[in-house]
Protein backbone atom coordinates (compact mmCIF):
# COMPACT_ATOMS: atom_id res chain seq x y z
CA UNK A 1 352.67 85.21 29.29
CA UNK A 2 351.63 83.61 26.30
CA UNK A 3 352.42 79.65 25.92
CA UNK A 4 355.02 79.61 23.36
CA UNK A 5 357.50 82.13 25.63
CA UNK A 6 356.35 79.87 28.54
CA UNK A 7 358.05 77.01 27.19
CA UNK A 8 360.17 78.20 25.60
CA UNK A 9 362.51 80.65 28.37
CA UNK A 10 361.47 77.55 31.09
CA UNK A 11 362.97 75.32 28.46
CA UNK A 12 366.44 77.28 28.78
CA UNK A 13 366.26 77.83 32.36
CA UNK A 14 366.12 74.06 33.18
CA UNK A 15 368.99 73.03 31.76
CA UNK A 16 371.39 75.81 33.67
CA UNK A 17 369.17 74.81 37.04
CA UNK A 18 369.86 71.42 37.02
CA UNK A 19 373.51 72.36 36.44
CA UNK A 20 373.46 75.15 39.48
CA UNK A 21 371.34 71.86 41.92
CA UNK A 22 371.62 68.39 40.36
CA UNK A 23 368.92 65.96 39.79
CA UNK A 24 366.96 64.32 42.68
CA UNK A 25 368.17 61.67 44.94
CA UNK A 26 364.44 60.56 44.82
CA UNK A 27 363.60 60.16 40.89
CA UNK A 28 366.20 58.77 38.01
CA UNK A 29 364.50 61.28 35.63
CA UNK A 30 364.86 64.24 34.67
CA UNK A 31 361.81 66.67 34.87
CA UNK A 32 360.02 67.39 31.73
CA UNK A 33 357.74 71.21 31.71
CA UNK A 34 355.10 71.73 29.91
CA UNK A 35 352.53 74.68 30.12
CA UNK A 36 348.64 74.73 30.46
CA UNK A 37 345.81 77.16 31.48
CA UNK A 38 344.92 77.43 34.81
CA UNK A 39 342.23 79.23 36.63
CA UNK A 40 344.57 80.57 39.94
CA UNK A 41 348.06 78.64 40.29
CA UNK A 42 351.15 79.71 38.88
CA UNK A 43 352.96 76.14 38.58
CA UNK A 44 352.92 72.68 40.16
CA UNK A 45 354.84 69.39 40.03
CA UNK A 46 353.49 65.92 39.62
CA UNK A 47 355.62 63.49 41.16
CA UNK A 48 354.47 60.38 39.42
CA UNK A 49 355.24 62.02 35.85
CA UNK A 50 357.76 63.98 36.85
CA UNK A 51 356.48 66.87 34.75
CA UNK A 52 356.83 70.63 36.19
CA UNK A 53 353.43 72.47 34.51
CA UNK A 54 353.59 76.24 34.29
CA UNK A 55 350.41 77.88 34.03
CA UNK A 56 351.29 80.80 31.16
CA UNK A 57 348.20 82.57 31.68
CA UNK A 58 349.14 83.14 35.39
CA UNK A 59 352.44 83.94 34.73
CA UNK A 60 352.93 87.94 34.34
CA UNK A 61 356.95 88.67 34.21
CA UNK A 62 360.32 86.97 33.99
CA UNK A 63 360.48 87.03 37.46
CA UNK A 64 357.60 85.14 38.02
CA UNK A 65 358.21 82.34 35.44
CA UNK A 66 361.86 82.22 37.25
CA UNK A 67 360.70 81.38 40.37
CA UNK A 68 358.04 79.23 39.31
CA UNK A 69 359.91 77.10 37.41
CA UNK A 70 362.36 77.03 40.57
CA UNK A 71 359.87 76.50 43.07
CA UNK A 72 358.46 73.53 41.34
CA UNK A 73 362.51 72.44 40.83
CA UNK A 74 362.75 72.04 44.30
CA UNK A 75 359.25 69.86 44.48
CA UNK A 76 361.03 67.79 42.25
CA UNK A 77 364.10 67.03 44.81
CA UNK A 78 362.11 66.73 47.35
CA UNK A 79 361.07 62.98 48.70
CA UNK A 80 357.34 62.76 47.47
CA UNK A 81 356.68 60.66 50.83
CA UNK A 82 357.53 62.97 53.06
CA UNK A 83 355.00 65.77 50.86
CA UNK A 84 352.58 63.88 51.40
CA UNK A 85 352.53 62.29 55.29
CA UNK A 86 352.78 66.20 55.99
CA UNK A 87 349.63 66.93 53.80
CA UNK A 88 347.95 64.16 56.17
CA UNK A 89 349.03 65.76 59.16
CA UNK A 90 347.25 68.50 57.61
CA UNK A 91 349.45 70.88 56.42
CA UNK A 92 348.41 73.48 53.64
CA UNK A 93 350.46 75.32 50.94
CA UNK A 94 351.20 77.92 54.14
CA UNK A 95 352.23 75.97 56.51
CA UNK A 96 353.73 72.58 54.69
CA UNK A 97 357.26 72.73 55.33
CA UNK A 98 358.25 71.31 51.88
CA UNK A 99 356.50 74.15 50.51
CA UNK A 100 358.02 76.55 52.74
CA UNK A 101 361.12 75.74 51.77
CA UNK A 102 360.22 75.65 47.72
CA UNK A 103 359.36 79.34 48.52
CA UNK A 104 362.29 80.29 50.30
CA UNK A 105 364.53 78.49 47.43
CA UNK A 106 362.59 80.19 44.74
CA UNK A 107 363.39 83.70 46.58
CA UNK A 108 366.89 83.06 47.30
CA UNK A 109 368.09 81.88 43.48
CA UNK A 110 365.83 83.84 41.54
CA UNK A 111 368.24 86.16 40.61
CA UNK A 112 371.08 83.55 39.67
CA UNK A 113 369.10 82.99 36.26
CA UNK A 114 367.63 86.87 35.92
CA UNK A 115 369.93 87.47 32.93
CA UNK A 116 369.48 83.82 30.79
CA UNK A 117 365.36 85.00 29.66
């Protein structure tokens, strides 16, 4: 997907996601999205900047920007402690349940915001 549709269809999903979940109990901010290239993920969230990045050249469909954007939602009300005593326990992106769960929100609520891109 090229950069400019990136931004702009995760720029109208965000505001009707945050209406659907609410904003974090962890972080007073709301996240900001940009897009970037990226040699193999699809997304990711930075905690410290609260900034959801989707990687447009990874992203192939709707669907996939949907639950992207999603799946990175959910990093961002998440508690950023907790991510990251279980990536020193030595979880991975498998097996850490806070990604686990991003995956199973992403696949549940995809469909909710099918019909706003």
């Amino acid at each position: 997907m090229n950069k400019e549709k990136a931004i702009a269809r995760a720029s109208i999903l965000l505001p009707h996601i945050i209406r659907e979940f609410g904003t974090s109990k962890h972080d007073d901010r709301i996240p900001l999205i940009r897009t970037k290239r990226d040699k193999c993920d699809v997304g990711e969230y930075n905690f410290l900047k609260c900034r959801i990045t989707i990687h447009h050249n990874q992203v192939k469909s709707k669907k996939e920007l949907i639950k992207t954007v999603l799946h990175e939602y959910k990093h961002y009300l998440q508690c950023p402690y907790r991510f990251q005593n279980h990536l020193n326990r030595g979880s991975d992106y498998w097996t850490h349940p806070m990604e686990v769960a991003a995956r199973a929100f992403e696949k549940k609520y995809w469909k909710n915001f099918k019909n706003l891109i």
